[in-house]
Protein backbone atom coordinates (compact mmCIF):
# COMPACT_ATOMS: atom_id res chain seq x y z
CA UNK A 1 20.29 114.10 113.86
CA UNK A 2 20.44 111.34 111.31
CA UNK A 3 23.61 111.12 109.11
CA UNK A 4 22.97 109.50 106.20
CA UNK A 5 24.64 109.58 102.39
CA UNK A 6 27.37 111.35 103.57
CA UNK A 7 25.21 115.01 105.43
CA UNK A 8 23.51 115.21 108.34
CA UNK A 9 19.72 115.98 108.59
CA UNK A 10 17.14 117.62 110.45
CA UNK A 11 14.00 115.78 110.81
CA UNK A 12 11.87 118.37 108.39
CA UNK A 13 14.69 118.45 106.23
CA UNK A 14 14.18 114.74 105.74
CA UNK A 15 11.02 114.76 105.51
CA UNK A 16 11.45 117.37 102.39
CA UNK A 17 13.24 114.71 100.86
CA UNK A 18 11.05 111.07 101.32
CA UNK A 19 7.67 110.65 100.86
CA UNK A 20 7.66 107.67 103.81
CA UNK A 21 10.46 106.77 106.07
CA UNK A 22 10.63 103.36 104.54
CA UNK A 23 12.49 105.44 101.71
CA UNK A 24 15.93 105.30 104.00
CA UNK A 25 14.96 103.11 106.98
CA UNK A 26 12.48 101.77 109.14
CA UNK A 27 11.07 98.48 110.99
CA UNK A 28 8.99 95.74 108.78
CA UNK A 29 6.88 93.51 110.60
CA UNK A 30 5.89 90.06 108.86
CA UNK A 31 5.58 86.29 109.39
CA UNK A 32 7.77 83.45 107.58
CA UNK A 33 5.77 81.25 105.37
CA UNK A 34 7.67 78.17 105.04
CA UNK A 35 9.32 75.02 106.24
CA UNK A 36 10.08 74.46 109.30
CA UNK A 37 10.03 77.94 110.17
CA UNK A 38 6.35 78.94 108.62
CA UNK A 39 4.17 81.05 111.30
CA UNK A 40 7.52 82.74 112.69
CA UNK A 41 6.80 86.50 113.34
CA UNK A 42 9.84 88.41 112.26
CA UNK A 43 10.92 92.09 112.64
CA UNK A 44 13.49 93.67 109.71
CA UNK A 45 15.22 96.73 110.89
CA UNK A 46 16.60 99.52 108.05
CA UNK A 47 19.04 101.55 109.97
CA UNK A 48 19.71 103.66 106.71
CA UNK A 49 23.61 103.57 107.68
CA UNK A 50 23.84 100.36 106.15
CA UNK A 51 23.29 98.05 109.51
CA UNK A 52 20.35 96.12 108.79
CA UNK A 53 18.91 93.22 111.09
CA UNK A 54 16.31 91.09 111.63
CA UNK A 55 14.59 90.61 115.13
CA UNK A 56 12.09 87.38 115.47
CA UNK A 57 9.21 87.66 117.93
CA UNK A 58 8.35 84.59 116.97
CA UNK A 59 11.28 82.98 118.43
CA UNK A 60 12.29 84.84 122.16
CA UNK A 61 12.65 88.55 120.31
CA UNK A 62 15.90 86.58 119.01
CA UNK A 63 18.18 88.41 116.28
CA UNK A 64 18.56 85.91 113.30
CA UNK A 65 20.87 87.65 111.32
CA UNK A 66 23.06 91.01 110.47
CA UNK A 67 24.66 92.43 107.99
CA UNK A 68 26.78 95.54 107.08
CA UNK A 69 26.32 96.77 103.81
CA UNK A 70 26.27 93.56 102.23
CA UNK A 71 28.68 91.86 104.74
CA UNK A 72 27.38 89.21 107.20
CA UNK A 73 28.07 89.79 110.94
CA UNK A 74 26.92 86.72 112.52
CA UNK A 75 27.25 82.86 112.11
CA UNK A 76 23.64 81.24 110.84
CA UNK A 77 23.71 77.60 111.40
CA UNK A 78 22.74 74.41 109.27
CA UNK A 79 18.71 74.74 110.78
CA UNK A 80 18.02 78.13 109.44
CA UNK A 81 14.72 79.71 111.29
CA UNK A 82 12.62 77.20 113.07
CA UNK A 83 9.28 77.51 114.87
CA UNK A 84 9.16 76.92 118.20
CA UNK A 85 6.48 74.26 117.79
CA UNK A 86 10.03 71.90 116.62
CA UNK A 87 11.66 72.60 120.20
CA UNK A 88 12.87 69.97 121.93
CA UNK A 89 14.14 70.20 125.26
CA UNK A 90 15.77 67.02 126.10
CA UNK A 91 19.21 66.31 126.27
CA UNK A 92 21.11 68.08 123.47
CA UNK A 93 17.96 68.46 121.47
CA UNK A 94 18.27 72.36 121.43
CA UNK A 95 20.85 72.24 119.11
CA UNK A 96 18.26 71.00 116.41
CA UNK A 97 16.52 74.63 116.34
CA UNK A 98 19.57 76.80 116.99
CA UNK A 99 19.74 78.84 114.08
CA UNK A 100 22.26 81.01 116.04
CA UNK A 101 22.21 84.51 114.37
CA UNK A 102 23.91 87.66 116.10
CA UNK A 103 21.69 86.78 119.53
CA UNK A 104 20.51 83.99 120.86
CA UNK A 105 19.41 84.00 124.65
CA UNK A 106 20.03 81.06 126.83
CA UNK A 107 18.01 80.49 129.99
CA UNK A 108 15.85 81.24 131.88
CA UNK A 109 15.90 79.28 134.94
CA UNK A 110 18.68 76.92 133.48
CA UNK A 111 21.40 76.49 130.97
CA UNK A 112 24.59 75.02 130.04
CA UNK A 113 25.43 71.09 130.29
CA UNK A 114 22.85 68.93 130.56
CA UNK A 115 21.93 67.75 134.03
CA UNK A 116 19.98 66.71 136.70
CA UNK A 117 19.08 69.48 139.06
CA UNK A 118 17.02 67.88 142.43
CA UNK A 119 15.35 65.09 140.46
CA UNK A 120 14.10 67.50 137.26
CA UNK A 121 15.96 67.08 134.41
CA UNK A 122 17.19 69.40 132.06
CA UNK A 123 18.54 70.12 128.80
CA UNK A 124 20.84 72.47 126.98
CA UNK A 125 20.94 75.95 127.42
CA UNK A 126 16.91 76.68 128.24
CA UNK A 127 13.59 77.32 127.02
CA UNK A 128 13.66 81.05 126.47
CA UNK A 129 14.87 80.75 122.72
CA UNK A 130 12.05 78.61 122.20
CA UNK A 131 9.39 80.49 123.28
CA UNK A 132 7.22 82.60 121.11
CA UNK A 133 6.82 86.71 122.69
CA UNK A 134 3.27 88.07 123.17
CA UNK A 135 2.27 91.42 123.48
CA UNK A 136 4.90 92.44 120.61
CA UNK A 137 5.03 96.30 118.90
CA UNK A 138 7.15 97.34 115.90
CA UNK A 139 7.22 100.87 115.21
CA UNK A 140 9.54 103.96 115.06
CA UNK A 141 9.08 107.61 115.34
CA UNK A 142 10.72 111.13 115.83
CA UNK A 143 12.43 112.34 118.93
CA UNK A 144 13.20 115.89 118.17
CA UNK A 145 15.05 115.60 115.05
CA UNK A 146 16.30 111.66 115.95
CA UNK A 147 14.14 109.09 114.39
CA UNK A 148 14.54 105.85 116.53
CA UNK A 149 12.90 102.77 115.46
CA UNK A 150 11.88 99.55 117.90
CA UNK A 151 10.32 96.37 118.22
CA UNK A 152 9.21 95.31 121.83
CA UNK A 153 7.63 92.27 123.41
CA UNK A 154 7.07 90.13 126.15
CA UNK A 155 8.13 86.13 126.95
CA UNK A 156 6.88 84.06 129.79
CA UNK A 157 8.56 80.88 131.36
CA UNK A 158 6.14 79.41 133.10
CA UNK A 159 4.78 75.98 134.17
CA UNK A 160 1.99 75.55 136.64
CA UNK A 161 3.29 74.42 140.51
CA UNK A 162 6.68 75.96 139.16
CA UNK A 163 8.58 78.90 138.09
CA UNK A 164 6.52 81.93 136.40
CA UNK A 165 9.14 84.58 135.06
CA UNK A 166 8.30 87.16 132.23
CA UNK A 167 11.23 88.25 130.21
CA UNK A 168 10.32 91.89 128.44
CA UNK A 169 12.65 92.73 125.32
CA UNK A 170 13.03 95.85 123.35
CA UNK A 171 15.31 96.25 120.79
CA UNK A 172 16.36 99.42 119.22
CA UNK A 173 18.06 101.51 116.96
CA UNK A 174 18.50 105.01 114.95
CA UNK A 175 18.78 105.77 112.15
CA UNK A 176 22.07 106.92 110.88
CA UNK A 177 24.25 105.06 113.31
CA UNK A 178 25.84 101.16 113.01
CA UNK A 179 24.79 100.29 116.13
CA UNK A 180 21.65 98.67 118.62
CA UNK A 181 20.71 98.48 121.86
CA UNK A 182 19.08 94.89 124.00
CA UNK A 183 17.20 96.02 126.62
CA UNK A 184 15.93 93.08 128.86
CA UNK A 185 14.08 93.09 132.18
CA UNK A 186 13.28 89.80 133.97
CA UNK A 187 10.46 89.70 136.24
CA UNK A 188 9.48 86.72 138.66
CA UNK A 189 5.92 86.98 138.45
CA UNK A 190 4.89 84.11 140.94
CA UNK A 191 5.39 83.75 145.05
CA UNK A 192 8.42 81.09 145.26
CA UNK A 193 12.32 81.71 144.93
CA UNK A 194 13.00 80.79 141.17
CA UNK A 195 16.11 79.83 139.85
CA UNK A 196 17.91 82.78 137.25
CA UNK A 197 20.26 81.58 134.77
CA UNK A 198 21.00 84.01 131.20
CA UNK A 199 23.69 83.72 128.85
CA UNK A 200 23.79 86.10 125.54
CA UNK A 201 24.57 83.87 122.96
CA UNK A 202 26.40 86.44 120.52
CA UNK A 203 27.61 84.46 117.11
CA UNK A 204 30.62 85.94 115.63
CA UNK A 205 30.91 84.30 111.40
CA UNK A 206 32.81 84.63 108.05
CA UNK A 207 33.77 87.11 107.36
CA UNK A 208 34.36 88.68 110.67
CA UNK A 209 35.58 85.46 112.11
CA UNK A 210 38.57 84.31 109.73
CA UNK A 211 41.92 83.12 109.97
CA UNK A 212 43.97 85.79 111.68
CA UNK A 213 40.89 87.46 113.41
CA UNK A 214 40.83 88.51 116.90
CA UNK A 215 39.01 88.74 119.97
CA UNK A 216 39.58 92.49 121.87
CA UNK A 217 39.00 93.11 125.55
CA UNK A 218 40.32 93.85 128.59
CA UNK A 219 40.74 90.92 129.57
CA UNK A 220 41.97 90.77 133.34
CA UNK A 221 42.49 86.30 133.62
CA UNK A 222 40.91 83.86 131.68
CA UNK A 223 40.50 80.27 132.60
CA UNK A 224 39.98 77.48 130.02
CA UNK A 225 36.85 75.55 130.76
CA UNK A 226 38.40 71.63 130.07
CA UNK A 227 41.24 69.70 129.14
CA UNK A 228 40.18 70.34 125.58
CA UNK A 229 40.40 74.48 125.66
CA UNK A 230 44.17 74.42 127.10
CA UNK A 231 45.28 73.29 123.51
CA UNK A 232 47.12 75.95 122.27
CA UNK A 233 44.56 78.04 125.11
CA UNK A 234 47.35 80.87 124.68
CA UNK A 235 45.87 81.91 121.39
CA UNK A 236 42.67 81.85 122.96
CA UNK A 237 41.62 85.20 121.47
CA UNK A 238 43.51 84.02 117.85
CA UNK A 239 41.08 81.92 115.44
CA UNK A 240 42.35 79.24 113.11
CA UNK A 241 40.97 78.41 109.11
CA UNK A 242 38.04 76.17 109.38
CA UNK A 243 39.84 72.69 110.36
CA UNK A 244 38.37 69.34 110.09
CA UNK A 245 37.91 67.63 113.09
CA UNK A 246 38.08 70.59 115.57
CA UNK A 247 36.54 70.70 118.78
CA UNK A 248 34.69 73.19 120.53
CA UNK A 249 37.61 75.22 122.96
CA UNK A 250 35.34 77.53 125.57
CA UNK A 251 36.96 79.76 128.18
CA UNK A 252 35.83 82.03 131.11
CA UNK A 253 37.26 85.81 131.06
CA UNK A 254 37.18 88.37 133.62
CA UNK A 255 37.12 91.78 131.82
CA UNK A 256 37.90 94.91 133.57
CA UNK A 257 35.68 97.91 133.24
CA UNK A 258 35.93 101.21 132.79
CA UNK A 259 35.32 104.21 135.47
CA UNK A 260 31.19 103.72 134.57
CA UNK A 261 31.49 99.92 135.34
CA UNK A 262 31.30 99.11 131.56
CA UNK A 263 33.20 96.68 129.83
CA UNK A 264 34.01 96.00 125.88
CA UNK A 265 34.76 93.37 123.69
CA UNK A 266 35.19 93.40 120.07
CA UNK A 267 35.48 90.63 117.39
CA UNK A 268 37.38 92.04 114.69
CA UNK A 269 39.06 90.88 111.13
CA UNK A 270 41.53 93.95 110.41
CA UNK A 271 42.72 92.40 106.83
CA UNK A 272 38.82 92.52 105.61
CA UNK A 273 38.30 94.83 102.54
CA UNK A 274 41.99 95.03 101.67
CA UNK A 275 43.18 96.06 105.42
CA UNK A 276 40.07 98.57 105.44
CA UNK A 277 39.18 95.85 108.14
CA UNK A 278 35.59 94.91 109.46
CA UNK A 279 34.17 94.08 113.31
CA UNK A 280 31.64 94.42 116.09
CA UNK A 281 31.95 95.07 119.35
CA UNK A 282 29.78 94.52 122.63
CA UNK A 283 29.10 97.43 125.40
CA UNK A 284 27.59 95.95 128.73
CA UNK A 285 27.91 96.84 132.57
CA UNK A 286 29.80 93.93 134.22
CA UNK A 287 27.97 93.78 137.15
CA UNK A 288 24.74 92.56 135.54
CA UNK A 289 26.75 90.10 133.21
CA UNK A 290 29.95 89.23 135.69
CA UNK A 291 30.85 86.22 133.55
CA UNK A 292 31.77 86.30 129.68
CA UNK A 293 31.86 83.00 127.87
CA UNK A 294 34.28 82.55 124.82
CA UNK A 295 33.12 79.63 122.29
CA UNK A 296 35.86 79.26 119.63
CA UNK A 297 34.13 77.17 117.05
CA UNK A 298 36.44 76.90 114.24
CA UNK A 299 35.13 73.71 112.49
CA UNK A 300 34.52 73.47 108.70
CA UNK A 301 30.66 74.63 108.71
CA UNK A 302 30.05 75.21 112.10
CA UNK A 303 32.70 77.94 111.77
CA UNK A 304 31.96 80.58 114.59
CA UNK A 305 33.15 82.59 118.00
CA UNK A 306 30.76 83.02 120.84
CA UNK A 307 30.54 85.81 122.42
CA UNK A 308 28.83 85.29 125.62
CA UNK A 309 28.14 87.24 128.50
CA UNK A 310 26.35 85.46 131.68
CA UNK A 311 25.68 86.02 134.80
CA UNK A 312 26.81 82.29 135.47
CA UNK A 313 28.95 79.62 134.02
CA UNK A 314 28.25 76.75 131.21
CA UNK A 315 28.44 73.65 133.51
CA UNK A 316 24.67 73.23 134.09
CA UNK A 317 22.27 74.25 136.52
CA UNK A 318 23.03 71.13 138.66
CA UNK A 319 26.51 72.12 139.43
CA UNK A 320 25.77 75.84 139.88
CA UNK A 321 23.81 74.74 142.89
CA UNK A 322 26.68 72.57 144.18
CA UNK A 323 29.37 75.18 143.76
CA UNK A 324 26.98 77.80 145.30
CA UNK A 325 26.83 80.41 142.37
CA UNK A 326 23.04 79.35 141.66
CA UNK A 327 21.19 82.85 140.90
CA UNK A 328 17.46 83.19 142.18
CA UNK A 329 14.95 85.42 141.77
CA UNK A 330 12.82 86.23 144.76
CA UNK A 331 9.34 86.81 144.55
CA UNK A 332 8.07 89.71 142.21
CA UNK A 333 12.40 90.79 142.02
CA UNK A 334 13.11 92.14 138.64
CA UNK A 335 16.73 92.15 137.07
CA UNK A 336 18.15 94.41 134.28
CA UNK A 337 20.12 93.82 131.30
CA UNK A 338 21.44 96.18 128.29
CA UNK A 339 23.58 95.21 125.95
CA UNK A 340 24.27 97.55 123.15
CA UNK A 341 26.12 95.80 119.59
CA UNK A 342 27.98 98.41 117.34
CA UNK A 343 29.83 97.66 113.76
CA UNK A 344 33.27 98.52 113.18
CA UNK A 345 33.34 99.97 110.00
CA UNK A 346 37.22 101.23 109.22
CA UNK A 347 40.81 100.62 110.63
CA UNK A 348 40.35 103.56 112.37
CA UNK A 349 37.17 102.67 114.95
CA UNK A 350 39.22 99.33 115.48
CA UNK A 351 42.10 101.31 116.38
CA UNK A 352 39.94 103.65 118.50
CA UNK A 353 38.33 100.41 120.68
CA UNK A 354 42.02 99.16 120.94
CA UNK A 355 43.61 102.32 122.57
CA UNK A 356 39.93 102.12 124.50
CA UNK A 357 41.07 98.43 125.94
CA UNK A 358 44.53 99.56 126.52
CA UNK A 359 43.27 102.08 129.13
CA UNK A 360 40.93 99.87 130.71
CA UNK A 361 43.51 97.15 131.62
CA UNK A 362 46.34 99.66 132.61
CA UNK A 363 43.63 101.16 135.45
């Protein structure tokens, strides 16, 4: 049952109380009608317990921003929204349309550095972002007396004499609670082994990312990525003011999980609100997402922390292959995903997910 304003509610007892769900909560559906990003289908999601998002179809089923009661979650870059009709795919040219937001999914037959990967050449981090979903619903209803509200679509990769993989999204949440749940399954449609590369590109901002924030998990090593990440790389869960100059620092952690094969990580600013403290944490099984990719981005405007679980590294698609850690999909082989992104509301939840972490990395 929903808790909302303080009591808890059946569903007729709502219902005595609203004329339309959109009173308290609910999923809008519309398209953006400007700039660069004009013709973008977009998806605003009303959890009622002050969580509210926005989901764009029109750009991978992507999440563009979040807020908590007024309070941004997520980093939003200097692009804002842009159609995908603007991608461009060489090089480092997918930076010019990466708005960032609380997701943004990398892949899916390649990301990371640019490379050359057996004579095809590719760019940053994939064409999934970039790719409009078809087939996409928005709606919400009643489950006994739990009203959960969705948005679901589907996302093709495909080229002709090459890969064909369908990526289906739904994203979810109920109302009442702070939190929502990525569900992804990836499906190699055609008849040839395909490549399988996915990152969740989760962007921590201000105000949850400030000096003296912190990056929670149970973290088991953790191995800085280049020369530049072993500056100061013991403070790699620590985050500076925004500092002129700085470059990017990225390291690979192996979490441990709990007794389900889940495992957590939280990025968390406890002096928010007068020490009331604010946060959001990540819940994901390990074994779909092995590999979680830290991007400490404290620059003066491009001031954010990554949050990025994988099932391979950042060194491009080309190297993957060499080192032998290449994914595939065979032939009509599906994979699942599910991440599911909570807020931290209080001192006491971050406690909570602390004492949580502490018992993971003691088993």
């Amino acid at each position: 049952m929903p808790k909302l304003y303080g009591e808890v509610f059946t569903k007729r007892e709502m219902l005595r109380h609203i004329g339309d769900i959109s009173q308290v909560g609910g999923v809008k559906r519309y398209w953006l009608g400007e700039g660069k990003a004009a013709g973008t289908e977009a998806v605003d999601f009303r959890t009622g317990s002050g969580l509210n998002f926005t989901v764009l179809p029109g750009r991978g089923m992507e999440i563009s921003s979040a807020e908590y009661r007024g309070t941004p979650l997520c980093w939003r870059s200097c692009t804002g929204e842009v159609s995908p009709a603007f991608f461009e795919p060489q090089g480092l040219g997918w930076l010019r349309s990466f708005f960032a937001g609380l997701l943004t999914t990398c892949g899916l037959t390649y990301l990371g550095e640019p490379c050359t990967d057996q004579g095809e050449p590719l760019g940053l981090h994939g064409r999934i972002s970039n790719l409009p979903a078809q087939n996409v619903l928005a709606d919400g209803s009643w489950e006994e007396d739990n009203y959960i509200m969705w948005t679901q679509g589907k996302i093709k990769e495909a080229t002709v004499f090459g890969e064909n993989i369908c990526l289906t999204r739904k994203i979810s949440a109920r109302l009442g609670e702070s939190k929502l749940k990525v569900e992804d399954t990836v499906e190699n449609l055609g008849f040839k082994r395909t490549p399988h590369m996915i990152l969740y590109h989760i962007n921590g901002g201000f105000p949850v990312v400030t000096e003296g924030s912190e990056l929670i998990c149970p973290v088991g090593s953790f191995q800085p990525r280049n020369e530049e990440a072993k500056v100061e790389m013991e403070g790699y869960n620590l985050f500076l003011p925004p500092t002129p100059d700085f470059k990017e620092r990225v390291y690979y952690l192996d979490l441990k999980t709990d007794q389900q094969g889940y495992t957590y990580v939280a990025l968390v600013n406890k002096s928010f609100g007068n020490g009331e403290g604010i946060g959001f944490y990540l819940k994901y099984k390990k074994q779909q997402l092995p590999v979680l990719v830290e991007w400490k981005m404290n620059g003066e405007g491009c001031y954010v922390v990554g949050i990025e679980p994988a099932n391979c590294r950042v060194e491009g698609r080309a190297k993957a292959r060499e080192s032998g850690e290449l994914g595939f999909l065979e032939p009509g082989e599906t994979r699942r995903y599910e991440i599911e992104i909570g807020v931290l509301t209080s001192k006491q939840q971050i406690s909570q997910f602390e004492q949580m972490v502490k018992k993971i990395k003691v088993r």
